[in-house]
PDB file of N, CA and C in Angstrom:
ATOM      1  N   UNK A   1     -41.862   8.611 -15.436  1.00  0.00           N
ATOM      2  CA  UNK A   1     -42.450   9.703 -14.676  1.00  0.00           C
ATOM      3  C   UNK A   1     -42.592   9.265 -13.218  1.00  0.00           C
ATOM      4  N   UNK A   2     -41.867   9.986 -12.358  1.00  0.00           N
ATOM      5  CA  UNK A   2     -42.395   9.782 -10.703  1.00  0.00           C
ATOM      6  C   UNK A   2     -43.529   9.871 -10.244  1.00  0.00           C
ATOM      7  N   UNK A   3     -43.723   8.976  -9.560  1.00  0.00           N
ATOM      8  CA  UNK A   3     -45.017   8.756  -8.858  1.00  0.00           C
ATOM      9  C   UNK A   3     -45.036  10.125  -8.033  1.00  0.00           C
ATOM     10  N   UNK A   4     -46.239  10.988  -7.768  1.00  0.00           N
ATOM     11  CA  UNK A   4     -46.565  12.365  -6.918  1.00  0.00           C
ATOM     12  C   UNK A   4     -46.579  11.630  -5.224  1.00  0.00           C
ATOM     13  N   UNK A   5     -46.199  10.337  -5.201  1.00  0.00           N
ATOM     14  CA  UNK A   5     -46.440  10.319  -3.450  1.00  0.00           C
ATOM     15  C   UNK A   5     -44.695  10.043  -3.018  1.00  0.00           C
ATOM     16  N   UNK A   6     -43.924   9.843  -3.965  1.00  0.00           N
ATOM     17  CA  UNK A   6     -42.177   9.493  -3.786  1.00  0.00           C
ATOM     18  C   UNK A   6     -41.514  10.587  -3.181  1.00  0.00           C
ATOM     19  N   UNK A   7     -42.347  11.672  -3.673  1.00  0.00           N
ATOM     20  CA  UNK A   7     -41.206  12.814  -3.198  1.00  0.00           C
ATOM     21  C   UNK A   7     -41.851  12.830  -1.129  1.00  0.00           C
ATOM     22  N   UNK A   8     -43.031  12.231  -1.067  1.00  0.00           N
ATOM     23  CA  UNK A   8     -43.595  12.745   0.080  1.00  0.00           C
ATOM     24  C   UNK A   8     -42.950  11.662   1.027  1.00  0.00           C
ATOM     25  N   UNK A   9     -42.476  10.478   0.374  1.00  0.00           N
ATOM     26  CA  UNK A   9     -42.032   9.041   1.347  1.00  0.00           C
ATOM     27  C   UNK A   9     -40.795   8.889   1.481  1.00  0.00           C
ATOM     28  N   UNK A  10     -40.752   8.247   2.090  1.00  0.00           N
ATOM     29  CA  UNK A  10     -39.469   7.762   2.163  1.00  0.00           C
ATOM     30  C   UNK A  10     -39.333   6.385   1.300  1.00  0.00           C
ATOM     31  N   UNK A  11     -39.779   6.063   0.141  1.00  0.00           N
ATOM     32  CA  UNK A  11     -39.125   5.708  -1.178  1.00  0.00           C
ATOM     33  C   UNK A  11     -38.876   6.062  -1.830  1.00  0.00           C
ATOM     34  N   UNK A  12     -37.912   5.075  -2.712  1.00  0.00           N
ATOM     35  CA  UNK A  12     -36.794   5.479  -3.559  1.00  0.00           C
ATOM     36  C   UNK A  12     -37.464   4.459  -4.921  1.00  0.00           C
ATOM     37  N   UNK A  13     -37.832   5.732  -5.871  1.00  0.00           N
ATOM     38  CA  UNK A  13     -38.520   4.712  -7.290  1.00  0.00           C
ATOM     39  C   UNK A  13     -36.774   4.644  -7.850  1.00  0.00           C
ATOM     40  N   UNK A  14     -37.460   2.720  -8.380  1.00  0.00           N
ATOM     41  CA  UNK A  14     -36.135   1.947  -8.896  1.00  0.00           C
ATOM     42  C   UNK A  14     -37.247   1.687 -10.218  1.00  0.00           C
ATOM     43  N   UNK A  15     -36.563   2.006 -11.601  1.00  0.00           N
ATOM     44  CA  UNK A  15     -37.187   1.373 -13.035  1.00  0.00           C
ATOM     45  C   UNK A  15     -36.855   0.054 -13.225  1.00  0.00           C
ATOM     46  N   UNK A  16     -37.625  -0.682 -13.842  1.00  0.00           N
ATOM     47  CA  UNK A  16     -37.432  -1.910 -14.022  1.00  0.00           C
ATOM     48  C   UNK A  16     -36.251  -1.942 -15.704  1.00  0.00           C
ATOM     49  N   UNK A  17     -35.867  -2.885 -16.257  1.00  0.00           N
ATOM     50  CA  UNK A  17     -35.462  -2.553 -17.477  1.00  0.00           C
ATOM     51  C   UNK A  17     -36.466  -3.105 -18.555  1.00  0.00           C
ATOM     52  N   UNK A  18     -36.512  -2.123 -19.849  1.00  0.00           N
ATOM     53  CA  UNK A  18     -37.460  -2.636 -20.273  1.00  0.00           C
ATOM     54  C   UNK A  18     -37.623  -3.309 -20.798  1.00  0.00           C
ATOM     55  N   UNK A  19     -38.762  -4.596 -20.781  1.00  0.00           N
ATOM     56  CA  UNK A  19     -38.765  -5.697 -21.484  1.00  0.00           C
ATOM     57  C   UNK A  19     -38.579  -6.582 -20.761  1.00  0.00           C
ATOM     58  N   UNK A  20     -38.282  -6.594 -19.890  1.00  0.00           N
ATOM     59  CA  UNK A  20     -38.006  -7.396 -18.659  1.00  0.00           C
ATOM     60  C   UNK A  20     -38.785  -7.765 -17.776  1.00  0.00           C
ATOM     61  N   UNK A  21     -40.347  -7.397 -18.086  1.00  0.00           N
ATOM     62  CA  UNK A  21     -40.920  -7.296 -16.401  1.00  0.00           C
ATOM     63  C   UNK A  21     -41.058  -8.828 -15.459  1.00  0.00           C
ATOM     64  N   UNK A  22     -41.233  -9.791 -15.890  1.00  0.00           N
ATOM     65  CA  UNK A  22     -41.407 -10.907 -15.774  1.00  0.00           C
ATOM     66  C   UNK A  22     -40.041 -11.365 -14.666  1.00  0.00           C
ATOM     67  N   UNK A  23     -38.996 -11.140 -15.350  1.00  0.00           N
ATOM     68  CA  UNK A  23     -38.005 -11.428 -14.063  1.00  0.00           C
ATOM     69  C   UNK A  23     -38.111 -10.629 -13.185  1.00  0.00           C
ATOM     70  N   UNK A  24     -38.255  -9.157 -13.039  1.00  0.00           N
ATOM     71  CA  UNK A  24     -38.014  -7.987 -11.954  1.00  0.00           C
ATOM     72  C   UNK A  24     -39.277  -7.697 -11.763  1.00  0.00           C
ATOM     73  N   UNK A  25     -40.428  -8.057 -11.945  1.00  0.00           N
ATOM     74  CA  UNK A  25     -41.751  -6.911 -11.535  1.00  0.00           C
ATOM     75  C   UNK A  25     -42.233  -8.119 -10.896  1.00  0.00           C
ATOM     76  N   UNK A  26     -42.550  -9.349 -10.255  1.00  0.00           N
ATOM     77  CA  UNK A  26     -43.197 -10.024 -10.218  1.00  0.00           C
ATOM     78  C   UNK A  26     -43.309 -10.173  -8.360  1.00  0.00           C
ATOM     79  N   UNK A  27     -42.340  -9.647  -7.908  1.00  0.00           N
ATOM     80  CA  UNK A  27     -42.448  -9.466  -6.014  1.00  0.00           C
ATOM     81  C   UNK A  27     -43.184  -8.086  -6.075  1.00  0.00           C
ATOM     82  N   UNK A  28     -42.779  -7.134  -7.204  1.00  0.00           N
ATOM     83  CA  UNK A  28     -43.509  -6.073  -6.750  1.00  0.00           C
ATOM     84  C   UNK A  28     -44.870  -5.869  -7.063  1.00  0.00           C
ATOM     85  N   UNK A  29     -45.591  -6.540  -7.918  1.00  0.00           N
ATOM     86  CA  UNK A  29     -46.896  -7.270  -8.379  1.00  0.00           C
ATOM     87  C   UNK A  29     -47.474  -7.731  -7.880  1.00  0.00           C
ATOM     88  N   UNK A  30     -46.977  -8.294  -6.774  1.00  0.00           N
ATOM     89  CA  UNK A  30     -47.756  -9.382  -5.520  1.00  0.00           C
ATOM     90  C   UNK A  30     -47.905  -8.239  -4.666  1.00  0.00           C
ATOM     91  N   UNK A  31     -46.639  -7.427  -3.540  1.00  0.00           N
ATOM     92  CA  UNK A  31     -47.092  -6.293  -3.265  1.00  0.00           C
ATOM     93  C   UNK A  31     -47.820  -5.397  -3.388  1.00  0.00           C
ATOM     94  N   UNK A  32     -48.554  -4.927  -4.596  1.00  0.00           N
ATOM     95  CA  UNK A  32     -49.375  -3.991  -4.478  1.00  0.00           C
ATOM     96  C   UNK A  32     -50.632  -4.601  -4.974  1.00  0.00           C
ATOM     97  N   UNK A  33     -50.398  -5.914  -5.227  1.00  0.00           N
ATOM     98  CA  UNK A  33     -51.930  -6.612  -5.396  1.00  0.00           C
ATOM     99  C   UNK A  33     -52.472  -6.832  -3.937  1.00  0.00           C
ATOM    100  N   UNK A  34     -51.214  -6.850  -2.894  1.00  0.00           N
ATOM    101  CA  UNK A  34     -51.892  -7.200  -1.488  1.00  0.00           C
ATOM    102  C   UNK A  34     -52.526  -6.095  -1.273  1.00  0.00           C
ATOM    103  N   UNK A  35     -51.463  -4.868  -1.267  1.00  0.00           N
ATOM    104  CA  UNK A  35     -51.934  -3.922  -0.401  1.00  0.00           C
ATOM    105  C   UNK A  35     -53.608  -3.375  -0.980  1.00  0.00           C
ATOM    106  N   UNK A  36     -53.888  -3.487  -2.443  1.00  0.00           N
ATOM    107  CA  UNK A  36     -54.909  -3.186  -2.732  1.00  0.00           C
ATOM    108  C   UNK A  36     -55.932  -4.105  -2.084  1.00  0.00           C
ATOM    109  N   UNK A  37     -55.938  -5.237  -2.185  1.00  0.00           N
ATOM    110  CA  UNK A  37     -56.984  -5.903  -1.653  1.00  0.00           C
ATOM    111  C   UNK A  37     -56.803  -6.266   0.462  1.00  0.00           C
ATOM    112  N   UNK A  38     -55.564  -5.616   0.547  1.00  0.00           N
ATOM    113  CA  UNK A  38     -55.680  -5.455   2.305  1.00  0.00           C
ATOM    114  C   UNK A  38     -55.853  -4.084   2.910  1.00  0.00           C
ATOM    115  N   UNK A  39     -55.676  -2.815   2.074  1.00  0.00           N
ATOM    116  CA  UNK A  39     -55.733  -2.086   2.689  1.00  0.00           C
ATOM    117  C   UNK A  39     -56.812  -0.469   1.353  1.00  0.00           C
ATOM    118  N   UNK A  40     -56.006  -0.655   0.007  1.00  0.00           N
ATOM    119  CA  UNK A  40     -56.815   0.543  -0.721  1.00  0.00           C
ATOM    120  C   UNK A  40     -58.209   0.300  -0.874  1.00  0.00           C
ATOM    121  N   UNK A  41     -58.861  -1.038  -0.878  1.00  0.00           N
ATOM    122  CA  UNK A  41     -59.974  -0.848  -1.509  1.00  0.00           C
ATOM    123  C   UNK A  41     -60.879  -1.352  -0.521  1.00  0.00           C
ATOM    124  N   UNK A  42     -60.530  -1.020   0.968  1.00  0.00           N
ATOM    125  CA  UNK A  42     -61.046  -1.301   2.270  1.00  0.00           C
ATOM    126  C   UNK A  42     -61.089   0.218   2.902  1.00  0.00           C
ATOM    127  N   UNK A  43     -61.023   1.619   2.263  1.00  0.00           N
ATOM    128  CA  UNK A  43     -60.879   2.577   3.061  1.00  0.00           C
ATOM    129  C   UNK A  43     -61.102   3.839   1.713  1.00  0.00           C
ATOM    130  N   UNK A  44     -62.037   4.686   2.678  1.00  0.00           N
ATOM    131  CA  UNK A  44     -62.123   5.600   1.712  1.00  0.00           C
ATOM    132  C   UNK A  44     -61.783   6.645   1.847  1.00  0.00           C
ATOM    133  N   UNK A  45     -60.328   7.525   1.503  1.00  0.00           N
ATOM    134  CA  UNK A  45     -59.325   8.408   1.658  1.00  0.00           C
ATOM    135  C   UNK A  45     -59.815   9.928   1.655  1.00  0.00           C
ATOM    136  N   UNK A  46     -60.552  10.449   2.407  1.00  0.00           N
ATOM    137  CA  UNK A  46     -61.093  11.389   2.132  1.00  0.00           C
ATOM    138  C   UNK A  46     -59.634  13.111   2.459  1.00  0.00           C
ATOM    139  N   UNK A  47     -58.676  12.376   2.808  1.00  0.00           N
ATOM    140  CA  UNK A  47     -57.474  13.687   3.214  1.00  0.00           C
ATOM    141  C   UNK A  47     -56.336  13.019   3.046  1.00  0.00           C
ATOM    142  N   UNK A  48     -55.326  13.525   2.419  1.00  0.00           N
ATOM    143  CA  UNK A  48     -54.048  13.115   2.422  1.00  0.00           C
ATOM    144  C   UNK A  48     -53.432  12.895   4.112  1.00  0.00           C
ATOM    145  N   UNK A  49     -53.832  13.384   4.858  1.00  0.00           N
ATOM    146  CA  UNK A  49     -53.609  13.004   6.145  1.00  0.00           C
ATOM    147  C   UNK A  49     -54.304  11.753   6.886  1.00  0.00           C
ATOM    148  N   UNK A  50     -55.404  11.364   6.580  1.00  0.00           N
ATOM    149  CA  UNK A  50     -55.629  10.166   6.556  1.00  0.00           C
ATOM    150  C   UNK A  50     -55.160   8.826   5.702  1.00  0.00           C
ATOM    151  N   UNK A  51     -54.948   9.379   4.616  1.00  0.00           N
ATOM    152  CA  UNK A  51     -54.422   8.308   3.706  1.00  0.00           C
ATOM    153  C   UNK A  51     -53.182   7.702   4.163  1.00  0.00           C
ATOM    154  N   UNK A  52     -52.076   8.645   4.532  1.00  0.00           N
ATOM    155  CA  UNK A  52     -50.915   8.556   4.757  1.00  0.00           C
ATOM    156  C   UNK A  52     -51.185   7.835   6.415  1.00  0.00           C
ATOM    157  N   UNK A  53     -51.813   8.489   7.320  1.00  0.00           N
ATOM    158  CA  UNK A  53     -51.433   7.501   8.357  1.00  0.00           C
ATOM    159  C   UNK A  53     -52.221   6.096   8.354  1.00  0.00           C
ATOM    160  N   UNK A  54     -53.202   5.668   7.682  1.00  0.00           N
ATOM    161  CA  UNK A  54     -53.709   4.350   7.411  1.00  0.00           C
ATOM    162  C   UNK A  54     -52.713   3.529   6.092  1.00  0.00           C
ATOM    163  N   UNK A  55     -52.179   4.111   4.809  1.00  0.00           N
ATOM    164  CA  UNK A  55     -51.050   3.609   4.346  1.00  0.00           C
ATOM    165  C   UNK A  55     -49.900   3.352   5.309  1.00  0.00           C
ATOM    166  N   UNK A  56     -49.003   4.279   6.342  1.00  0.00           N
ATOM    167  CA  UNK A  56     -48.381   4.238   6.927  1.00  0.00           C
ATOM    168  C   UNK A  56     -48.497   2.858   7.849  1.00  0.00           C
ATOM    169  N   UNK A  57     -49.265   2.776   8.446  1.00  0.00           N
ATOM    170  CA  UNK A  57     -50.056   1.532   9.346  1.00  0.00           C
ATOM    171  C   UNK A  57     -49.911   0.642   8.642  1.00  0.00           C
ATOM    172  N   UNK A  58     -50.626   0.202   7.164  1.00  0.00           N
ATOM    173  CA  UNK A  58     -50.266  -0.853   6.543  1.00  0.00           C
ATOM    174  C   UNK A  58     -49.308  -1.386   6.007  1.00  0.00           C
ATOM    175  N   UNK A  59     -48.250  -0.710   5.904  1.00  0.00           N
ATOM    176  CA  UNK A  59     -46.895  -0.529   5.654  1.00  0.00           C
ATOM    177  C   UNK A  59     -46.022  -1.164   6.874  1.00  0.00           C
ATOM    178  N   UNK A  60     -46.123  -0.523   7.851  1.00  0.00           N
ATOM    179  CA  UNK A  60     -45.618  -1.107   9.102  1.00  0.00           C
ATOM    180  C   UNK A  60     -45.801  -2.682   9.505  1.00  0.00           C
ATOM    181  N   UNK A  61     -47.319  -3.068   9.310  1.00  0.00           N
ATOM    182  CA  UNK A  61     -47.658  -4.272   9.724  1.00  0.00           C
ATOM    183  C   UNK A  61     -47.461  -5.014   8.536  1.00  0.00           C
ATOM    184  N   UNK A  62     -47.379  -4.985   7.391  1.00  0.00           N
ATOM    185  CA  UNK A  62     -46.906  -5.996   6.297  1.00  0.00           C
ATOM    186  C   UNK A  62     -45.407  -6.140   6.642  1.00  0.00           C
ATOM    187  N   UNK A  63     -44.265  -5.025   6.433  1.00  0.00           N
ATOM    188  CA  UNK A  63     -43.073  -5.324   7.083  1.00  0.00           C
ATOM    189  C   UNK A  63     -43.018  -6.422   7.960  1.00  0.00           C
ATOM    190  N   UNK A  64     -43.677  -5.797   9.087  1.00  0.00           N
ATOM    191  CA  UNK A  64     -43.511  -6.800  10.170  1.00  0.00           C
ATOM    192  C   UNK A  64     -43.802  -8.006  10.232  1.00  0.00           C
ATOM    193  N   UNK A  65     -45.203  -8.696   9.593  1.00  0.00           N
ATOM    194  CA  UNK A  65     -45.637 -10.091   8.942  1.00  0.00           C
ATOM    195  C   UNK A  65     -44.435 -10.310   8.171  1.00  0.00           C
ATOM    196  N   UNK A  66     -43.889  -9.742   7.456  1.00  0.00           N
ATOM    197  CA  UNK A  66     -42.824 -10.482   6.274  1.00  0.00           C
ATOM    198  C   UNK A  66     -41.277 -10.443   6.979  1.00  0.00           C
ATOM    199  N   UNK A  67     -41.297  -9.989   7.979  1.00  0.00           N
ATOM    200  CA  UNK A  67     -39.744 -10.080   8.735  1.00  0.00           C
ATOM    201  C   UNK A  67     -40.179 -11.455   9.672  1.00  0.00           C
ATOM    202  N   UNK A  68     -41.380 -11.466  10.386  1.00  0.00           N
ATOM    203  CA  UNK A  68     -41.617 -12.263  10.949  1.00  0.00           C
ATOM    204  C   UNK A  68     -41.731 -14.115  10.113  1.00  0.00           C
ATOM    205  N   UNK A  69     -42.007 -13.833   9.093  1.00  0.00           N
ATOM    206  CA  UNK A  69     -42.178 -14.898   8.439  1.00  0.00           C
ATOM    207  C   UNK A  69     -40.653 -15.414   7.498  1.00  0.00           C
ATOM    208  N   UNK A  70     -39.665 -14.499   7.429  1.00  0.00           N
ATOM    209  CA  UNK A  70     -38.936 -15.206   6.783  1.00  0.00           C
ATOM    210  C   UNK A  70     -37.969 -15.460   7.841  1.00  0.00           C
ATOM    211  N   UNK A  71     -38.197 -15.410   9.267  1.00  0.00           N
ATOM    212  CA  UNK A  71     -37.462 -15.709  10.234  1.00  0.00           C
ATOM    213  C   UNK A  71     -37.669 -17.244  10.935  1.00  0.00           C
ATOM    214  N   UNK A  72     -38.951 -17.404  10.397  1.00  0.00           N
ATOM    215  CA  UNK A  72     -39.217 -18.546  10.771  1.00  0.00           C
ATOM    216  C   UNK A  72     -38.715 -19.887   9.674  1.00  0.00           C
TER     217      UNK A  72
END
């Protein structure tokens, strides 16, 4: 089942295969363990228009930490 915020982003849901999660889920596990403890459970979403431009923001600056860091 699609996530209700995919159709609104610009991501693209990829399924893992099943039974598998351990090789394929484990970068994306760390990802949303960050973002929860850097950005969801630091803000309280009272409008989809706020949500989206403070997600948006955190989105941008993790990119950018992680381009910056595997450059080094």
């Amino acid at each position: 089942m699609a996530s209700p915020i995919v159709p609104f982003s610009q991501l693209r849901q990829v399924f893992i295969t099943p039974r598998c999660p351990q090789q394929q889920n484990g970068t994306v596990e760390r990802v949303i363990c960050t973002f929860k403890e850097q950005c969801a459970h630091r803000h309280r979403f009272e409008n989809i228009q706020y949500a989206s431009r403070v997600v948006g923001d955190w989105i941008r600056i993790y990119n950018h930490r992680a381009r910056t860091r595997r450059s080094t």
